[in-house]
PDB file of N, CA and C in Angstrom:
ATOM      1  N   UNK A   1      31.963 -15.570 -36.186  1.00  0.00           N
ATOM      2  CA  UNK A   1      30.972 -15.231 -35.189  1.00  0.00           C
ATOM      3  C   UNK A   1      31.344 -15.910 -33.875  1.00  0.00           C
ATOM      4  N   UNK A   2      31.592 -15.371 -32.772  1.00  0.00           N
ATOM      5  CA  UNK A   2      32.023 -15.586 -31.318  1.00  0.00           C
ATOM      6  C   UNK A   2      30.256 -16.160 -30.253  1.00  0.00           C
ATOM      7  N   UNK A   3      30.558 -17.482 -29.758  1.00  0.00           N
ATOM      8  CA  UNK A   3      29.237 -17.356 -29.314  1.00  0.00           C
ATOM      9  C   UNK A   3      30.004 -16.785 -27.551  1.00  0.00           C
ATOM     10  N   UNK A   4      31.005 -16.186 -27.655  1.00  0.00           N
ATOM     11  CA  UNK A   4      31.051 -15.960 -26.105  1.00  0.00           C
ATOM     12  C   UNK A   4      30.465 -15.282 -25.206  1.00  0.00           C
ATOM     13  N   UNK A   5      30.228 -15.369 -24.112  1.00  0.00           N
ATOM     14  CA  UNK A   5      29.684 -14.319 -23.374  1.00  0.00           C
ATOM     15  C   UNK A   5      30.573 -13.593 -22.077  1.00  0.00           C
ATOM     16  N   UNK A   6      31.192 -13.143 -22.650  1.00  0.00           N
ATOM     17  CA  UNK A   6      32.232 -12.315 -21.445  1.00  0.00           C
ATOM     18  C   UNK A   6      32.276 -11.319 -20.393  1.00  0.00           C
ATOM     19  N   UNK A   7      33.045 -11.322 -19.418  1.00  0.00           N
ATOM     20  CA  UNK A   7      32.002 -10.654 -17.927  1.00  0.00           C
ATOM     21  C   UNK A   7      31.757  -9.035 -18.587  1.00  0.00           C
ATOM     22  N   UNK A   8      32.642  -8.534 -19.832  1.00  0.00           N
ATOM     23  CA  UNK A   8      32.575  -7.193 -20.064  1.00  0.00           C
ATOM     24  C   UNK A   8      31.420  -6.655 -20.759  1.00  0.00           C
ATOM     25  N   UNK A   9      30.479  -7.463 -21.131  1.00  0.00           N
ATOM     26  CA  UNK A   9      29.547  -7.777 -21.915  1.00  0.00           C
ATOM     27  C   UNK A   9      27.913  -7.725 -20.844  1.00  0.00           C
ATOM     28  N   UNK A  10      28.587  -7.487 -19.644  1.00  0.00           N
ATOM     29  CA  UNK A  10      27.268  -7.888 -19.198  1.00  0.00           C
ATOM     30  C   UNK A  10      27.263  -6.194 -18.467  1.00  0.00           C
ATOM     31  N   UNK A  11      25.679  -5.872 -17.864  1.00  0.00           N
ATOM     32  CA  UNK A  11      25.414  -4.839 -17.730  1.00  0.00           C
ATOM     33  C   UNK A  11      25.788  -5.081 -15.984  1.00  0.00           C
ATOM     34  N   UNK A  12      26.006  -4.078 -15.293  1.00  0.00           N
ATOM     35  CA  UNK A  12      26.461  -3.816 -13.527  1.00  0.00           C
ATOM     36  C   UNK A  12      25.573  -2.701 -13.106  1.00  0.00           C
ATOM     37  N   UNK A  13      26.610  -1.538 -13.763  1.00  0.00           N
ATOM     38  CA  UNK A  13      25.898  -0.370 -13.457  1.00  0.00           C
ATOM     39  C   UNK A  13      24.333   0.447 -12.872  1.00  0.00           C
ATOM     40  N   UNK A  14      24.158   0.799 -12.031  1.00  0.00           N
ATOM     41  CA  UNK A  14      22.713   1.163 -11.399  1.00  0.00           C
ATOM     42  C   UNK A  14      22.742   2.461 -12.361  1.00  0.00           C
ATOM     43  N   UNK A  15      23.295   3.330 -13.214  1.00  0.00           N
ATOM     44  CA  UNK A  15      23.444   4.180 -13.908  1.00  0.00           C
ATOM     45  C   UNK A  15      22.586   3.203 -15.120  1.00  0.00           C
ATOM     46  N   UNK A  16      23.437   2.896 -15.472  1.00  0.00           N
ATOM     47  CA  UNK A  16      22.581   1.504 -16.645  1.00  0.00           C
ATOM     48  C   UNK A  16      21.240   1.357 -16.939  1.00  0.00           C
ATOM     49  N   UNK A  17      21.009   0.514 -15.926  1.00  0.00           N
ATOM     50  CA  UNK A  17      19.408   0.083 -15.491  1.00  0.00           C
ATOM     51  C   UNK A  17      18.720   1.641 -15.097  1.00  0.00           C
ATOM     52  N   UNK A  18      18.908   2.690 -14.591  1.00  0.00           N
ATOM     53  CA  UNK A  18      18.487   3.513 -15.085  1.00  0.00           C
ATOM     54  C   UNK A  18      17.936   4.642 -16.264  1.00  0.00           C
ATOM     55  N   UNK A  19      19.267   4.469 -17.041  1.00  0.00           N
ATOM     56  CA  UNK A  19      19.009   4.913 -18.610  1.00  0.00           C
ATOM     57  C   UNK A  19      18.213   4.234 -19.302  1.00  0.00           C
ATOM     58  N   UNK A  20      18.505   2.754 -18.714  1.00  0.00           N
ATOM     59  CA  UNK A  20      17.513   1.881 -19.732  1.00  0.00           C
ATOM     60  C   UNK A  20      15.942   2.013 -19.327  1.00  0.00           C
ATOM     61  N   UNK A  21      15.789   2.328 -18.116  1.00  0.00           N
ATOM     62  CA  UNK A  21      14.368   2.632 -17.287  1.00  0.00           C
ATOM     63  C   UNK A  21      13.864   3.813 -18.171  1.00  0.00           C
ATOM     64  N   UNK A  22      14.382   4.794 -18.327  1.00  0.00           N
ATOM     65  CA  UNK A  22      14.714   6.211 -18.548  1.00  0.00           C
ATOM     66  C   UNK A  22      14.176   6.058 -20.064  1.00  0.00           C
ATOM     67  N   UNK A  23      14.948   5.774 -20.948  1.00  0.00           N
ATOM     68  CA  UNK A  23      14.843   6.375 -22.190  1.00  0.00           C
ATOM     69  C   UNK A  23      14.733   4.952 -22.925  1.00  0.00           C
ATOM     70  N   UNK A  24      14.818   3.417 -22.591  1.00  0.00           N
ATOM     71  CA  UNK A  24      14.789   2.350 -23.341  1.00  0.00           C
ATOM     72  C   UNK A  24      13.062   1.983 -23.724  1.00  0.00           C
ATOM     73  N   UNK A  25      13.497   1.253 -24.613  1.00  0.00           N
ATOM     74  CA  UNK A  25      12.221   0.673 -25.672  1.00  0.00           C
ATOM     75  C   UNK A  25      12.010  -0.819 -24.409  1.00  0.00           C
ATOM     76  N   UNK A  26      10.427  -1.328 -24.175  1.00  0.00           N
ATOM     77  CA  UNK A  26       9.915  -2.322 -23.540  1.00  0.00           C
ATOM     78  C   UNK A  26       9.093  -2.936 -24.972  1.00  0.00           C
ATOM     79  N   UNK A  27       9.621  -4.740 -24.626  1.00  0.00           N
ATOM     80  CA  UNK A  27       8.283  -5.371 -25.538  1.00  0.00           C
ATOM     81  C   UNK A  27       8.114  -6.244 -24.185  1.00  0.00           C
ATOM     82  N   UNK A  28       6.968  -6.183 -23.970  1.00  0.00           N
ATOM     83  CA  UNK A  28       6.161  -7.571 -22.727  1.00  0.00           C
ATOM     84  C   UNK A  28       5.877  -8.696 -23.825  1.00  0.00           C
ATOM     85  N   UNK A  29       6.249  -9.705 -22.477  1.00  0.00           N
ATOM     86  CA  UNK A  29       5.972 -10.907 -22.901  1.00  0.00           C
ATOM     87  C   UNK A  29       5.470 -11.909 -21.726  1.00  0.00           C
ATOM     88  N   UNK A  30       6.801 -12.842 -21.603  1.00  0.00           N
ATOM     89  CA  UNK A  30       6.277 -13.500 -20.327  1.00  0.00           C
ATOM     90  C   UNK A  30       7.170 -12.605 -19.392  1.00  0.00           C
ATOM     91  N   UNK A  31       8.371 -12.028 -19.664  1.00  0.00           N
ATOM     92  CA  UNK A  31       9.239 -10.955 -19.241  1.00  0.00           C
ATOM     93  C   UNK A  31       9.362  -9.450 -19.740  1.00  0.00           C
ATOM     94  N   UNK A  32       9.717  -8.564 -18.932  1.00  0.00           N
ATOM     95  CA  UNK A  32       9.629  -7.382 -19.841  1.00  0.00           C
ATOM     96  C   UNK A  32      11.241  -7.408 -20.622  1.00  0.00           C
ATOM     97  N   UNK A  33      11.625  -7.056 -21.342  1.00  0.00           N
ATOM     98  CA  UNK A  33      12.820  -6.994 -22.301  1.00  0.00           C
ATOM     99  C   UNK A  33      12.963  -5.561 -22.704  1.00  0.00           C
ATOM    100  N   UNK A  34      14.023  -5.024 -21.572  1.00  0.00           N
ATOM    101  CA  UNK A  34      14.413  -3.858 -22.372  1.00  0.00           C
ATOM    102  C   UNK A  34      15.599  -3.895 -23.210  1.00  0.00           C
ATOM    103  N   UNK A  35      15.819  -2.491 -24.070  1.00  0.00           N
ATOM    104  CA  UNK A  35      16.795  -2.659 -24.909  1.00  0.00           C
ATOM    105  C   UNK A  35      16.735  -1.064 -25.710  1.00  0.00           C
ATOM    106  N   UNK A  36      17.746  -0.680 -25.357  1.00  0.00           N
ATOM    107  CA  UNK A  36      18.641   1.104 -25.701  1.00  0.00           C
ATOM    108  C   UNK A  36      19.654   1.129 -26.697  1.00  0.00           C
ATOM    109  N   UNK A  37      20.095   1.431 -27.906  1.00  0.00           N
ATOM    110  CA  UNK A  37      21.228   1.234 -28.302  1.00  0.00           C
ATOM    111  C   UNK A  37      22.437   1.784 -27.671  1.00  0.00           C
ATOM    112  N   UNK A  38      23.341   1.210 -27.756  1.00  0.00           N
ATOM    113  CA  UNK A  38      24.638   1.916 -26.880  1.00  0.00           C
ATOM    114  C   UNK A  38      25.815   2.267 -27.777  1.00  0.00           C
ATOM    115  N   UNK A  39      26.963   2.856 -27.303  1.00  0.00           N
ATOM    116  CA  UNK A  39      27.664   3.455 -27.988  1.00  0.00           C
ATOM    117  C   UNK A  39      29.046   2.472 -27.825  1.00  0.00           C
ATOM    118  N   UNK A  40      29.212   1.030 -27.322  1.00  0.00           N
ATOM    119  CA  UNK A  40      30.196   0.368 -27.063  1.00  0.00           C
ATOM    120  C   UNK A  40      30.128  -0.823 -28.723  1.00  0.00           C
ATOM    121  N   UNK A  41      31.205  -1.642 -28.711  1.00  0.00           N
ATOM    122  CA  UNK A  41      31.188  -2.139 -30.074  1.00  0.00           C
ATOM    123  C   UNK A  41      31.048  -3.809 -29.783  1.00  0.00           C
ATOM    124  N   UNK A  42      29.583  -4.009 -28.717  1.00  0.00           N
ATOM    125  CA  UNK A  42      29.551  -5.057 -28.496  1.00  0.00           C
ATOM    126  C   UNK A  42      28.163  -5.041 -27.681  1.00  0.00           C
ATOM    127  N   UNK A  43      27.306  -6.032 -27.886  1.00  0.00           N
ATOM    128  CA  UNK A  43      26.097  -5.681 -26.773  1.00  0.00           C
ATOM    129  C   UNK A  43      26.003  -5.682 -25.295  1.00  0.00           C
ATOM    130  N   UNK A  44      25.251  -5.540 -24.793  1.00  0.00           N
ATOM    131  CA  UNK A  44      25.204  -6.211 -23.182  1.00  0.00           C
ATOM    132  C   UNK A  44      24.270  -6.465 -22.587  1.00  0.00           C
ATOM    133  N   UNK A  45      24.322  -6.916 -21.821  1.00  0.00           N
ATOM    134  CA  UNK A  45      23.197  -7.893 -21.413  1.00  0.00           C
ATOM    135  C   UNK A  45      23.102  -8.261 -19.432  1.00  0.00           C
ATOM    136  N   UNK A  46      21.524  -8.121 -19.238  1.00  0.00           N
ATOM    137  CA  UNK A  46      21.579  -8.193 -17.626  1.00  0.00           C
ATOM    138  C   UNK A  46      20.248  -8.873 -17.508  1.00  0.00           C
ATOM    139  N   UNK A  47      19.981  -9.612 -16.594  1.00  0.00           N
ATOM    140  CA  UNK A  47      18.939  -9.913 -15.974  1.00  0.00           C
ATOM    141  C   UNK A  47      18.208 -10.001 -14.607  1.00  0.00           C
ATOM    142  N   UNK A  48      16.913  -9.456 -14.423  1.00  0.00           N
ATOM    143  CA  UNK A  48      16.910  -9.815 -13.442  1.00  0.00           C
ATOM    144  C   UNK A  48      15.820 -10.554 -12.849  1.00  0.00           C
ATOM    145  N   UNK A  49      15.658 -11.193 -12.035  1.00  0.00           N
ATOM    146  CA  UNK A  49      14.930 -12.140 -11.136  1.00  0.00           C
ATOM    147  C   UNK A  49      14.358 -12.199  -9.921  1.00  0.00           C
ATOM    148  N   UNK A  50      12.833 -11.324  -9.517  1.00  0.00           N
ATOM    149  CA  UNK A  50      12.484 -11.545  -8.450  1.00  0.00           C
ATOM    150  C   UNK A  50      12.414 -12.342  -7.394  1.00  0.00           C
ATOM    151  N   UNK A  51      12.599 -12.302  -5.876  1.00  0.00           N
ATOM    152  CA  UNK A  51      12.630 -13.140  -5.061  1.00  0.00           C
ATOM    153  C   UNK A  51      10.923 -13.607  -4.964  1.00  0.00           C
ATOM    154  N   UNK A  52       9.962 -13.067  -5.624  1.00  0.00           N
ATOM    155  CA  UNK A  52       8.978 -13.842  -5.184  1.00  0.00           C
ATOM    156  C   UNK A  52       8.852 -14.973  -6.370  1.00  0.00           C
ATOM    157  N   UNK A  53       9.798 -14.973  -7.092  1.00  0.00           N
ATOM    158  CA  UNK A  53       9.503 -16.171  -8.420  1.00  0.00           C
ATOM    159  C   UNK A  53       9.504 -17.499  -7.939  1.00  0.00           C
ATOM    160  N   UNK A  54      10.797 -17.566  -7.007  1.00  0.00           N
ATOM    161  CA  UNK A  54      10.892 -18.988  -6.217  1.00  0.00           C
ATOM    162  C   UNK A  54      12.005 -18.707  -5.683  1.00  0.00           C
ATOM    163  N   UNK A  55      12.771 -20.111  -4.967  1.00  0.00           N
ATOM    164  CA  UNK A  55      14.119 -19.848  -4.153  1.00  0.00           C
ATOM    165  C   UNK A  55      15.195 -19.773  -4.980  1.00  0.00           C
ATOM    166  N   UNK A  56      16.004 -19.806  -4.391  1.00  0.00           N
ATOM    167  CA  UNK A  56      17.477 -19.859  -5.186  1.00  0.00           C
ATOM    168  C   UNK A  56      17.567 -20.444  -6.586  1.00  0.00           C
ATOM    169  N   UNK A  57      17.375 -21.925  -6.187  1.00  0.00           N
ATOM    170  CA  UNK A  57      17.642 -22.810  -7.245  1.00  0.00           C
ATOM    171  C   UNK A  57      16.892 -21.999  -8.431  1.00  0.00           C
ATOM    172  N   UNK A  58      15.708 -22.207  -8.263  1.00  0.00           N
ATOM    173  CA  UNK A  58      14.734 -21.357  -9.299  1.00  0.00           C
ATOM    174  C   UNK A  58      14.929 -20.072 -10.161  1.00  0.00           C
ATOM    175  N   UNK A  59      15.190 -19.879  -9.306  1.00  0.00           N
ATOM    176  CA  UNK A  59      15.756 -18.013 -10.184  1.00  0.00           C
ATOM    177  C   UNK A  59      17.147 -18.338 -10.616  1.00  0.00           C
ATOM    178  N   UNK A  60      18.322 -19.311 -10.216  1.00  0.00           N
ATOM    179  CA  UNK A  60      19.483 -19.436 -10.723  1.00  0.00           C
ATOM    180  C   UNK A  60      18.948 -20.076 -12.170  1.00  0.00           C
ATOM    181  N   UNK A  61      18.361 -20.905 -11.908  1.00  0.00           N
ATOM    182  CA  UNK A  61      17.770 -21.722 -13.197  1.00  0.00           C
ATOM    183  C   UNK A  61      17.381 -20.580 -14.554  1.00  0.00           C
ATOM    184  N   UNK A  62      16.485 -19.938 -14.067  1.00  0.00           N
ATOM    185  CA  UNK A  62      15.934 -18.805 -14.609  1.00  0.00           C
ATOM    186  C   UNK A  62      17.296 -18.355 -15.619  1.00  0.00           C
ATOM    187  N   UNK A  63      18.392 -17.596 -15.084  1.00  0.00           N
ATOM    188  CA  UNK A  63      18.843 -16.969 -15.310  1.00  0.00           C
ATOM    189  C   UNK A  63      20.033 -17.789 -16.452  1.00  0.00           C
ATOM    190  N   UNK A  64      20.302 -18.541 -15.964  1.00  0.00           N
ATOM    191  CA  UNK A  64      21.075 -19.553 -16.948  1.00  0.00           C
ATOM    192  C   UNK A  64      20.059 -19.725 -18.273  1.00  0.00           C
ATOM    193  N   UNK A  65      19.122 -20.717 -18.333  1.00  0.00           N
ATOM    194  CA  UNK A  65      18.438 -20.106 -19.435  1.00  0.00           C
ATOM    195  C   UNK A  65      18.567 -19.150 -19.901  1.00  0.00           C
ATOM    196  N   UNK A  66      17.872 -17.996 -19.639  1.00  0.00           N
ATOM    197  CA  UNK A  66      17.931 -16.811 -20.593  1.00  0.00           C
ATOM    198  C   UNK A  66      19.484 -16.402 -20.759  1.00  0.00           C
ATOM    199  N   UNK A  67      20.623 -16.414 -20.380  1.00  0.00           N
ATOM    200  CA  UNK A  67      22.128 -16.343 -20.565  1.00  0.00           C
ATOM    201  C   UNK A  67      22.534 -16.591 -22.063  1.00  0.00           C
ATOM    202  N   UNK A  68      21.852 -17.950 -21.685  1.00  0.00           N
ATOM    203  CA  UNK A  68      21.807 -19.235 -22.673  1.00  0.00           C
ATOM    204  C   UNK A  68      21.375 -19.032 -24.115  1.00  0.00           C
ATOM    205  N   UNK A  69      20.387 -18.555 -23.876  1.00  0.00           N
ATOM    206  CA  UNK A  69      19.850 -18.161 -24.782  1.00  0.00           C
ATOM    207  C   UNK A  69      20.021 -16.652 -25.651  1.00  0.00           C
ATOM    208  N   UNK A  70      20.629 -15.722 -24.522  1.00  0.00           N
ATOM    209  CA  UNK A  70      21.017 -14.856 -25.628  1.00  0.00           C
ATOM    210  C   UNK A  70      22.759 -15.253 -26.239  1.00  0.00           C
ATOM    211  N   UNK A  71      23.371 -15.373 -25.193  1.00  0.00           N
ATOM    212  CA  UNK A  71      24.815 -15.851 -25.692  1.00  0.00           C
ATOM    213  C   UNK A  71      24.475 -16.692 -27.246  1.00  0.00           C
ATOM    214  N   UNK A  72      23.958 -17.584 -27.612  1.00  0.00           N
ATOM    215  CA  UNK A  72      23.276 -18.531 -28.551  1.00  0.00           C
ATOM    216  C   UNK A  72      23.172 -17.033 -29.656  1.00  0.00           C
ATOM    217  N   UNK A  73      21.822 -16.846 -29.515  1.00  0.00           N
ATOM    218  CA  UNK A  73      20.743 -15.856 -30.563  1.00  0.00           C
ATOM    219  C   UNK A  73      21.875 -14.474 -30.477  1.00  0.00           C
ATOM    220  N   UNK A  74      22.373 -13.896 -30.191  1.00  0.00           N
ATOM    221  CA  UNK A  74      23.038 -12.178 -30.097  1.00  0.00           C
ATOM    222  C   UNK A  74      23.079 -12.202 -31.553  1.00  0.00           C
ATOM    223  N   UNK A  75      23.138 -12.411 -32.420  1.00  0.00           N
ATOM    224  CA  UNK A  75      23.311 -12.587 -33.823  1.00  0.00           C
ATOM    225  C   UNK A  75      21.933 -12.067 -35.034  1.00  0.00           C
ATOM    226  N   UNK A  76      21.546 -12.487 -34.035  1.00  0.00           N
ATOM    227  CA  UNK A  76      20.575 -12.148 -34.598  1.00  0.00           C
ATOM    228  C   UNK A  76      19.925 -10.675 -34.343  1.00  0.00           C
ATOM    229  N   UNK A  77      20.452  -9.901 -33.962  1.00  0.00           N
ATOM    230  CA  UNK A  77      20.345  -8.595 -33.752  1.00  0.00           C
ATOM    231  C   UNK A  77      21.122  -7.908 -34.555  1.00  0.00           C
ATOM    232  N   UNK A  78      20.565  -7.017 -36.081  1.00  0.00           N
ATOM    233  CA  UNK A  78      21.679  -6.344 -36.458  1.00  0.00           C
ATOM    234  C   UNK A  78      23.064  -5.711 -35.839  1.00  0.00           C
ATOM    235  N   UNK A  79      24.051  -6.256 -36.754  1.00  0.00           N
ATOM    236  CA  UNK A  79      25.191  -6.184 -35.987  1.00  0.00           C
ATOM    237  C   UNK A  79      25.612  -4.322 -36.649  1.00  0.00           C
ATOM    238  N   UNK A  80      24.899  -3.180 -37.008  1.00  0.00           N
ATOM    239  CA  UNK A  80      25.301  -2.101 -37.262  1.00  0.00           C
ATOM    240  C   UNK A  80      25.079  -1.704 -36.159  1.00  0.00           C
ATOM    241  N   UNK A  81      23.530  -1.720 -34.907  1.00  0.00           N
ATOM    242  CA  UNK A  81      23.789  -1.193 -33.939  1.00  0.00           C
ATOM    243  C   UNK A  81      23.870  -1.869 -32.749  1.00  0.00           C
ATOM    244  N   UNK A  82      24.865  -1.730 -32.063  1.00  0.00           N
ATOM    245  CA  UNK A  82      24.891  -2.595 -30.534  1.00  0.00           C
ATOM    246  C   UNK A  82      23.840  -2.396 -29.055  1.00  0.00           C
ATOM    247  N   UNK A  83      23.143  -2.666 -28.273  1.00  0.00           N
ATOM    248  CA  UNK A  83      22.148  -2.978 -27.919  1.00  0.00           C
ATOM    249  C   UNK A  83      22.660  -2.684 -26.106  1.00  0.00           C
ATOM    250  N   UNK A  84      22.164  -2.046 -25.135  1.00  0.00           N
ATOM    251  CA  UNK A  84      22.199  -2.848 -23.663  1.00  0.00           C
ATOM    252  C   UNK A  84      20.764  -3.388 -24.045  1.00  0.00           C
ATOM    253  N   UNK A  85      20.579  -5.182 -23.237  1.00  0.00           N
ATOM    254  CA  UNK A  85      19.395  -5.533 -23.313  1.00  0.00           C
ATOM    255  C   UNK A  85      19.184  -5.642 -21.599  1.00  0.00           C
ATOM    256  N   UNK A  86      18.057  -5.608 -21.117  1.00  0.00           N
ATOM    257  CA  UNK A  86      17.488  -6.041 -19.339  1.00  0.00           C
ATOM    258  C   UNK A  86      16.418  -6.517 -19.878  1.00  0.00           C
ATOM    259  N   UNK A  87      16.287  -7.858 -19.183  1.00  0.00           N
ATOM    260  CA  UNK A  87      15.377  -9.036 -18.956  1.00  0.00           C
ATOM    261  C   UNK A  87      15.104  -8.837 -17.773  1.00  0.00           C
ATOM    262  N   UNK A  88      13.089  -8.554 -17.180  1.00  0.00           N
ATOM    263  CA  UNK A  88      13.142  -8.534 -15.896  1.00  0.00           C
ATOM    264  C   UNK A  88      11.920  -9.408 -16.003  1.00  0.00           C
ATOM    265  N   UNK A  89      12.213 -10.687 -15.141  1.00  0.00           N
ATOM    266  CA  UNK A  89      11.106 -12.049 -15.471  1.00  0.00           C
ATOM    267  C   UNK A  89       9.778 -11.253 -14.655  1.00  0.00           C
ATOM    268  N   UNK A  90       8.586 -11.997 -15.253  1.00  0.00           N
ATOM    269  CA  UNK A  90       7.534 -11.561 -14.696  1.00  0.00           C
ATOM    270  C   UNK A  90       7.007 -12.304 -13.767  1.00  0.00           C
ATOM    271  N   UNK A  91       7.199 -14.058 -14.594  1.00  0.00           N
ATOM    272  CA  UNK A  91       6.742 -15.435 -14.197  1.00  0.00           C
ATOM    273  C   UNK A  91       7.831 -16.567 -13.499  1.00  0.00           C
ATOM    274  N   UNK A  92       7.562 -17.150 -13.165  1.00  0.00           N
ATOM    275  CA  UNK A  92       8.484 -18.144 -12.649  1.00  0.00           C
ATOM    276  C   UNK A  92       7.623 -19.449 -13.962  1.00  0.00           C
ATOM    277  N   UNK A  93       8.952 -19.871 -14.718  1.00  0.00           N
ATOM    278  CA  UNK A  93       8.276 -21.015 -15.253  1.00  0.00           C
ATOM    279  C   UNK A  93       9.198 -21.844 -15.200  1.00  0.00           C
ATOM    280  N   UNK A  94       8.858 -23.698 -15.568  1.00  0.00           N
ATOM    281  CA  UNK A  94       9.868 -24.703 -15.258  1.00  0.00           C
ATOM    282  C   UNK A  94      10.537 -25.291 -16.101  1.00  0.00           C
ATOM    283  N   UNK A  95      11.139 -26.208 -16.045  1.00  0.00           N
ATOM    284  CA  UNK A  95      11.744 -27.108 -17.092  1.00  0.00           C
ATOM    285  C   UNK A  95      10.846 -27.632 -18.095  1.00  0.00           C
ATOM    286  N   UNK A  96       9.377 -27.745 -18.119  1.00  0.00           N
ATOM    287  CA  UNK A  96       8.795 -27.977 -19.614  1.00  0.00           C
ATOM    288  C   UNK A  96       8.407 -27.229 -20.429  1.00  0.00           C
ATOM    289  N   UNK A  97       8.876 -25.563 -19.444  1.00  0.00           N
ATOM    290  CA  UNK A  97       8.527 -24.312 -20.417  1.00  0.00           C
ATOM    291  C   UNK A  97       9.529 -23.748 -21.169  1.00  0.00           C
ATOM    292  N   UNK A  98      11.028 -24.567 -21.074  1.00  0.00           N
ATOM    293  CA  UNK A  98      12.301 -23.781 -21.357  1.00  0.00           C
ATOM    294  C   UNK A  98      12.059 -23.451 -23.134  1.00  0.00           C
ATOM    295  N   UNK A  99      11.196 -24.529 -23.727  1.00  0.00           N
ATOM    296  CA  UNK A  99      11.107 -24.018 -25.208  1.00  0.00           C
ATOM    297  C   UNK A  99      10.277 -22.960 -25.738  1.00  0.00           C
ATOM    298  N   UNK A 100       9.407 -22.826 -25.153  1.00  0.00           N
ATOM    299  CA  UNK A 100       8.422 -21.478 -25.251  1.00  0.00           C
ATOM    300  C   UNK A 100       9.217 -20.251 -24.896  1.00  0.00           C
ATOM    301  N   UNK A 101      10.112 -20.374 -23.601  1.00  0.00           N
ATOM    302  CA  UNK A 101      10.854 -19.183 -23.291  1.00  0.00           C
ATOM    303  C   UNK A 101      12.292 -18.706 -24.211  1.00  0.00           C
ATOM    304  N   UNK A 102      12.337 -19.782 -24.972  1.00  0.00           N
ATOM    305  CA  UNK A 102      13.502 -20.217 -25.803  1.00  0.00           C
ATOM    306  C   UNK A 102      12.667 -19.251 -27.208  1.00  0.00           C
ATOM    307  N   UNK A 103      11.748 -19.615 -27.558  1.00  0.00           N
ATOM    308  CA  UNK A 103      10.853 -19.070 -28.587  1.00  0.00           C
ATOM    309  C   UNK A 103      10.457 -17.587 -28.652  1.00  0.00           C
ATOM    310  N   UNK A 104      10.356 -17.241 -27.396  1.00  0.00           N
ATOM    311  CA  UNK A 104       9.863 -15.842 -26.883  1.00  0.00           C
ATOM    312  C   UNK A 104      10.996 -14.829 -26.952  1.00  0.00           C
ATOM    313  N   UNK A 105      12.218 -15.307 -26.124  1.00  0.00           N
ATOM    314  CA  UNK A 105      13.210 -15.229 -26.423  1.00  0.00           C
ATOM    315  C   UNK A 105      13.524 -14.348 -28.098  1.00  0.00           C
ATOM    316  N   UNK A 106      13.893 -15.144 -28.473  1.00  0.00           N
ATOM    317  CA  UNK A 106      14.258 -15.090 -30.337  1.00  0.00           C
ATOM    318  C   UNK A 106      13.357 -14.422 -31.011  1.00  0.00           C
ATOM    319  N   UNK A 107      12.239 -14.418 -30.207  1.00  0.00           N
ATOM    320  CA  UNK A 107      11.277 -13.642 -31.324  1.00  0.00           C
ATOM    321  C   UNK A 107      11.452 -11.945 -30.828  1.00  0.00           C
ATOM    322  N   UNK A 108      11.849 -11.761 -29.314  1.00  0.00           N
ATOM    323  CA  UNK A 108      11.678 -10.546 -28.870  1.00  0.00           C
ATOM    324  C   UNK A 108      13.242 -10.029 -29.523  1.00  0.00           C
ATOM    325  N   UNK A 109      14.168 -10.926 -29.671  1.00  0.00           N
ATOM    326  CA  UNK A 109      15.402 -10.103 -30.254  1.00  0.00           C
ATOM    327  C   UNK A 109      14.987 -10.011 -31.759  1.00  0.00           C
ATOM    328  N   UNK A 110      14.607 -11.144 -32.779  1.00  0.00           N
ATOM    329  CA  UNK A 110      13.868 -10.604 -34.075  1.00  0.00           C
ATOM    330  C   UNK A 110      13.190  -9.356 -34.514  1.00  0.00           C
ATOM    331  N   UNK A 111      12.099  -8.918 -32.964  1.00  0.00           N
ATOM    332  CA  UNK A 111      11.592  -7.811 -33.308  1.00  0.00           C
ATOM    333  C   UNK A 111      12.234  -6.225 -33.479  1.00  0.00           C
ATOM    334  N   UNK A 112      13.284  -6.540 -32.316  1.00  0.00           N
ATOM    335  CA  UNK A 112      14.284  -5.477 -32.161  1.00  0.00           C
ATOM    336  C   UNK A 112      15.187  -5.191 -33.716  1.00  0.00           C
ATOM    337  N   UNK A 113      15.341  -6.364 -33.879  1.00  0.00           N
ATOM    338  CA  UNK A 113      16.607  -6.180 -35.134  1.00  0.00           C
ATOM    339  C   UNK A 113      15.314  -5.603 -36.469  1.00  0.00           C
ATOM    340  N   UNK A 114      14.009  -5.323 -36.327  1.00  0.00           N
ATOM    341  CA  UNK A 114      13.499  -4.883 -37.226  1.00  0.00           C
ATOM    342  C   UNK A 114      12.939  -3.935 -36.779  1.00  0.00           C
ATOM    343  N   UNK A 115      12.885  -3.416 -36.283  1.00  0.00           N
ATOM    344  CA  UNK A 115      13.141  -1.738 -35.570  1.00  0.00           C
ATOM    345  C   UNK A 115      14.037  -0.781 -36.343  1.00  0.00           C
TER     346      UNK A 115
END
């Protein structure tokens, strides 16, 4: 099992984030979490981060976390079908919330892999 996270792995495309708008499954949480199965032999993964959450630092923060956290957990998503996932934060939360978001996290890829 590879915990890497490699630039090919991650989502770019405005085509993308469209399909996933389009035809993907949403679970809300403190973020919305989408997620489409795809036809590549590896998942992918994007996030994104409003400017009204906070400044720079903040939303960089943001985003490392959740990185973090799926690079970690991807495993936990049946590995028969491969996944694009989009994380689009709702909240701005801080360093004493990283375990709840860590929790939320894992539980929203759990639910998927039982789908």
């Amino acid at each position: 099992m590879s915990f890497k996270f490699p630039p090919f792995q991650r989502l770019k495309k405005e085509k993308d984030f469209k399909n996933l708008m389009k035809n993907g499954n949403k679970i809300r949480n403190r973020f919305f979490f989408y997620f489409l199965p795809n036809d590549y032999p590896y998942h992918r993964f994007a996030i994104s981060v409003n400017r009204k959450i906070g400044n720079a630092v903040q939303r960089n923060y943001i985003k490392r976390v959740l990185k973090e956290c799926f690079r970690l957990n991807q495993h936990l998503v049946e590995k028969k079908k491969n996944y694009d996932f989009w994380i689009v934060t709702k909240k701005r939360f801080d360093k004493s919330n990283v375990q709840e978001i860590r929790e939320l996290f894992i539980h929203s890829l759990n639910k998927i892999s039982r789908r």
